[in-house]
Protein backbone atom coordinates (compact mmCIF):
# COMPACT_ATOMS: atom_id res chain seq x y z
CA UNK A 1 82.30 90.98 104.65
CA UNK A 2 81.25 90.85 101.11
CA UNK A 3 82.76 93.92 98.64
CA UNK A 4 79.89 95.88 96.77
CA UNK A 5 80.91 96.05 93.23
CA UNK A 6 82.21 99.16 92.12
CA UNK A 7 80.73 101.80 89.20
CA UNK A 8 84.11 101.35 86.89
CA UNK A 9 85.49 104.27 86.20
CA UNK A 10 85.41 106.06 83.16
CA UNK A 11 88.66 107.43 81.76
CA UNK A 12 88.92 110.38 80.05
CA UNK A 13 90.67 110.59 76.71
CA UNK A 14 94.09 111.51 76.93
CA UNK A 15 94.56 114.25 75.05
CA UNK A 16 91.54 115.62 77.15
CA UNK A 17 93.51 114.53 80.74
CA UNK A 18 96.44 115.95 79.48
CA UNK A 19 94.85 119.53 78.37
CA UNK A 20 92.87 119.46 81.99
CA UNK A 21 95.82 119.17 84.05
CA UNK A 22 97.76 121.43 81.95
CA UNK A 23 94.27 123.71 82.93
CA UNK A 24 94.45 122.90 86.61
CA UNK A 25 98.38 124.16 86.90
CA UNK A 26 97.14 127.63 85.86
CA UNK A 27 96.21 128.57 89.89
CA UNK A 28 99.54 127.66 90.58
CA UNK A 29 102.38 129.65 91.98
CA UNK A 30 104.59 130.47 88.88
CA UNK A 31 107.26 128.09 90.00
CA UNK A 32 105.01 125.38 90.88
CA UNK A 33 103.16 126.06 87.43
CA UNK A 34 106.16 125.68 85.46
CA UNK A 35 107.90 122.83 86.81
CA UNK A 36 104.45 121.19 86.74
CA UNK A 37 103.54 121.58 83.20
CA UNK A 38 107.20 120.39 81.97
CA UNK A 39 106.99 116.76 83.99
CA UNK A 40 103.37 116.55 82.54
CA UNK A 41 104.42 117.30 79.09
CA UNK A 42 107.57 114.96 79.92
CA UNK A 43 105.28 112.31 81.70
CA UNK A 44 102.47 112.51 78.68
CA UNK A 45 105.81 112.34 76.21
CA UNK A 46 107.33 109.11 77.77
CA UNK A 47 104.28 107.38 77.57
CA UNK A 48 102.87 108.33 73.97
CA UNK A 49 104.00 105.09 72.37
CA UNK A 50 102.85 102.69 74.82
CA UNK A 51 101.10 99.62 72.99
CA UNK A 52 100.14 97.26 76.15
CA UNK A 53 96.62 98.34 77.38
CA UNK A 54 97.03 97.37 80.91
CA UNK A 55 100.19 100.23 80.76
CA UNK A 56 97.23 102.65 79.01
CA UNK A 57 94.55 102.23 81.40
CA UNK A 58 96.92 102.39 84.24
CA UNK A 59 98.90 105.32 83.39
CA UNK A 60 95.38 107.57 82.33
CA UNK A 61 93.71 106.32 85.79
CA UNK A 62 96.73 107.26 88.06
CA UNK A 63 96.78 110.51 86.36
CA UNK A 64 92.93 111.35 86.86
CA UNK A 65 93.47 110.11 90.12
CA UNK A 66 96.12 112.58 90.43
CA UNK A 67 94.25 115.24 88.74
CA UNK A 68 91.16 115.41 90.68
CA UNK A 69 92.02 114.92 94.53
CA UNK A 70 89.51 115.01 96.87
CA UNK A 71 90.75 116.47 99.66
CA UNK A 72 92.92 119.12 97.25
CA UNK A 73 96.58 119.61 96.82
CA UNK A 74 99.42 118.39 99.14
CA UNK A 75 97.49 115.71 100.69
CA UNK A 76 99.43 112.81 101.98
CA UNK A 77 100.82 109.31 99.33
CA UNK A 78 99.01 106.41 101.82
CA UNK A 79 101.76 103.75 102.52
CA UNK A 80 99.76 101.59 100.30
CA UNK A 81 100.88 103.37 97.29
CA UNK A 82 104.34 104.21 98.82
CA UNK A 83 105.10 100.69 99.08
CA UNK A 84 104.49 100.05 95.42
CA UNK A 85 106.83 102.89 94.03
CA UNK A 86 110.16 101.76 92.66
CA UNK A 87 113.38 103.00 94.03
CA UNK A 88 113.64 105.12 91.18
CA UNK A 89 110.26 106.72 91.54
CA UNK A 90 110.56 107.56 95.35
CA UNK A 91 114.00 109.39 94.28
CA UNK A 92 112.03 111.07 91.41
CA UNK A 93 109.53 112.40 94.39
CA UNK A 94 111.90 112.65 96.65
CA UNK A 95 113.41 115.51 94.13
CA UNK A 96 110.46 116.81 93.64
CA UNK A 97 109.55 117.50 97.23
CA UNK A 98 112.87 119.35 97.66
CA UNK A 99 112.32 121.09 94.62
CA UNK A 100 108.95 122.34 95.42
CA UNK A 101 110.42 123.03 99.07
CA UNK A 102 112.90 125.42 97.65
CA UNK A 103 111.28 127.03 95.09
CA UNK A 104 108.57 128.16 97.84
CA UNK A 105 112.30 129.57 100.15
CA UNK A 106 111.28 126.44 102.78
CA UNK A 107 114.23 124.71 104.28
């Protein structure tokens, strides 16, 4: 079956992504709020200096991705995208689930 080409996707700016998720984290529980905004801030941080475009284009549309979901928060990674985190990034959400987990008192 032949693919339909695709609209491409317009990024935002960055320093417009980063303000609108830092926006978005506002309806948050406190908890959730602030450990959200500090791995944004950490995330936007890490990656200010990046030269390579591919990097630049990839890290602004995973985080628009991130930022608008369609079905809203807490929906489920598909195994398509699990499968192409590193090790180090499943531990990093691995932490984060427990984190989130025990900052709402879940066991």
């Amino acid at each position: 079956m032949p693919r339909l080409p695709t609209e491409p996707k317009i990024l935002l700016a960055p320093l417009v992504l980063y303000r609108r998720i830092l926006r978005s984290h506002r309806f948050m529980p406190p908890a959730m709020r602030s450990m959200g905004d500090d791995y944004v801030k950490a995330e936007f941080r890490r990656h200010q200096n990046i030269d390579n475009p591919a990097h630049i284009v990839g890290f602004l549309s995973q985080w628009q991705d991130f930022n608008i979901p369609e079905g809203g928060w807490g929906k489920k990674l598909d195994s398509h995208r699990l499968d192409k985190l590193s090790d180090e990034q499943l531990g990093q959400l691995y932490e984060l689930r427990n984190e989130l987990k025990r900052s709402l008192g879940e066991k």
